[in-house]
C-alpha atoms as a PDB file:
ATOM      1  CA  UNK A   1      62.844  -0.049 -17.085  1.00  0.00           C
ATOM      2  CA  UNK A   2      61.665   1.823 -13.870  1.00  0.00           C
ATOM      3  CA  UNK A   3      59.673   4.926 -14.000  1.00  0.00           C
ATOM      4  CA  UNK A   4      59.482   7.395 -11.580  1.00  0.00           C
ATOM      5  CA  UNK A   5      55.564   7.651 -10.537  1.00  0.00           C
ATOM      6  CA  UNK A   6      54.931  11.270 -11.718  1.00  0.00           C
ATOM      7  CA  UNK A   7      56.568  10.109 -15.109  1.00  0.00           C
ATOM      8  CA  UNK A   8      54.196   6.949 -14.957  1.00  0.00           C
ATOM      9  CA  UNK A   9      51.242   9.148 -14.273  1.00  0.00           C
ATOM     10  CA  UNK A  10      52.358  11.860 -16.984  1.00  0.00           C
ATOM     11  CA  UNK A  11      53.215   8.549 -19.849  1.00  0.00           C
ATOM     12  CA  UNK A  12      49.632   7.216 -18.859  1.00  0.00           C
ATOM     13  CA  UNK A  13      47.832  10.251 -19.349  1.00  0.00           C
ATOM     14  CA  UNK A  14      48.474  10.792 -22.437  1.00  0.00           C
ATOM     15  CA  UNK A  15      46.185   8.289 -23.436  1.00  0.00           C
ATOM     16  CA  UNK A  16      43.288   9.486 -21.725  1.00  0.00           C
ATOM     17  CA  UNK A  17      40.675  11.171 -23.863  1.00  0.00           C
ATOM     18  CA  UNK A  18      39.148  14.724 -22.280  1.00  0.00           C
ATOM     19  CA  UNK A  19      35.966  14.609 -20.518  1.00  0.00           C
ATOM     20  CA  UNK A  20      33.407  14.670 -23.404  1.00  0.00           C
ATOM     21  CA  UNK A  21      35.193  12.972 -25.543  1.00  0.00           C
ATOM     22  CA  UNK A  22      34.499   9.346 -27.474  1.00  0.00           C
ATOM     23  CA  UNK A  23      36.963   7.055 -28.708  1.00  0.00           C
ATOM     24  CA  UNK A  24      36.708   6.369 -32.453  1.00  0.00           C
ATOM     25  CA  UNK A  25      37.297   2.821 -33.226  1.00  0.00           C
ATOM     26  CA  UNK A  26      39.054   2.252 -36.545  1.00  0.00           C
ATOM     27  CA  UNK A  27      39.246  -1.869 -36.247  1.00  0.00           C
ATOM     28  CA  UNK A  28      38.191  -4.438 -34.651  1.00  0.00           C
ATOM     29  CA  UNK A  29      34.769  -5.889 -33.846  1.00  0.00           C
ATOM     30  CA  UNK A  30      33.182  -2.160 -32.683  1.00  0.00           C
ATOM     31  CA  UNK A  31      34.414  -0.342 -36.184  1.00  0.00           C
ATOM     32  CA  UNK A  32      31.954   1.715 -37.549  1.00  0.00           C
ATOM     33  CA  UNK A  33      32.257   0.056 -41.238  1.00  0.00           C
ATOM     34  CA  UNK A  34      30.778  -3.265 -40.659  1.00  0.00           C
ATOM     35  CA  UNK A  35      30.242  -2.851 -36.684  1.00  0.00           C
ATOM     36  CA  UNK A  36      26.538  -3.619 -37.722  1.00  0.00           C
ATOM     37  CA  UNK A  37      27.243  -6.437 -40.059  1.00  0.00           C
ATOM     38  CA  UNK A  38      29.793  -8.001 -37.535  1.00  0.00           C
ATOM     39  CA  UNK A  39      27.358  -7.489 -34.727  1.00  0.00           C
ATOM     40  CA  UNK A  40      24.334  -9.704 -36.534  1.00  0.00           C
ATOM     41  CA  UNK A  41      26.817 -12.405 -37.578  1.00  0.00           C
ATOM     42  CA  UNK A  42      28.259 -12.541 -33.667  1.00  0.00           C
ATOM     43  CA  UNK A  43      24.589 -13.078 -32.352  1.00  0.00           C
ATOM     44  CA  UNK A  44      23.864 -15.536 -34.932  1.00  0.00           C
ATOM     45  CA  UNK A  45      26.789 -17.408 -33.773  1.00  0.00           C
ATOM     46  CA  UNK A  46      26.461 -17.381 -29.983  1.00  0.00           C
ATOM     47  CA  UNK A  47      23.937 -19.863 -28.686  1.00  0.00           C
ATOM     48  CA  UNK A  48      20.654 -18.827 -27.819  1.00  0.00           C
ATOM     49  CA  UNK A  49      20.001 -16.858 -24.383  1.00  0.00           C
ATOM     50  CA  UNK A  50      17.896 -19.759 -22.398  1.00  0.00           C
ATOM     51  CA  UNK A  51      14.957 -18.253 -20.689  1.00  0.00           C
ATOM     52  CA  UNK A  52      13.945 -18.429 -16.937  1.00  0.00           C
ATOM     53  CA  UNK A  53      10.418 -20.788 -17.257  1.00  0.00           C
ATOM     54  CA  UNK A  54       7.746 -18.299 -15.070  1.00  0.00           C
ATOM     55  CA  UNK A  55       7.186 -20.444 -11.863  1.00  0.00           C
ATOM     56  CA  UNK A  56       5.374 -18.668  -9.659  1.00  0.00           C
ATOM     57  CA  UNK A  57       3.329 -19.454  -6.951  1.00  0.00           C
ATOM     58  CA  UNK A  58       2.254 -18.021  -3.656  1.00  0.00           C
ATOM     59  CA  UNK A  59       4.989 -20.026  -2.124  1.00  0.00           C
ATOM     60  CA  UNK A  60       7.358 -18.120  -4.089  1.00  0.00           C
ATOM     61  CA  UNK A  61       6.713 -14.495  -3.191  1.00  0.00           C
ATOM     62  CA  UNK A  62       7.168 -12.989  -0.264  1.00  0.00           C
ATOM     63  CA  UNK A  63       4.109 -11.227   1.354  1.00  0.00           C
ATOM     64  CA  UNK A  64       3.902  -8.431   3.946  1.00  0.00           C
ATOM     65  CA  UNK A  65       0.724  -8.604   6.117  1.00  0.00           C
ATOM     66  CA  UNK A  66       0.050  -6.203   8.432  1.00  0.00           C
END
């Protein structure tokens, strides 16, 4: 099926929300039910964030003299 652009344009716009706007969610992950709930069990199931050890030294940073 081809579409004329304007008719393209038109078709796709009428999914845009106005400026101001917020799209409610009524399922999925983000729904406002158990978006909490679903949240807490997603970050109990991801593995941990590793964290960066703290190395520095004066090797490591860069120092203006004047």
């Amino acid at each position: 099926m081809a579409l004329a652009a304007d008719a393209f344009i038109r078709r796709f716009l009428l999914h845009a929300l106005p400026r101001g706007f917020h799209r409610i969610r009524h399922y999925g992950l983000f729904a406002g039910s158990a978006r909490k709930a679903r949240l807490a069990r997603k970050a109990s199931l991801a593995p941990p964030k590793r964290q960066q050890p703290f190395t520095e030294s004066f090797e490591n940073l860069n120092v203006l003299y004047l």
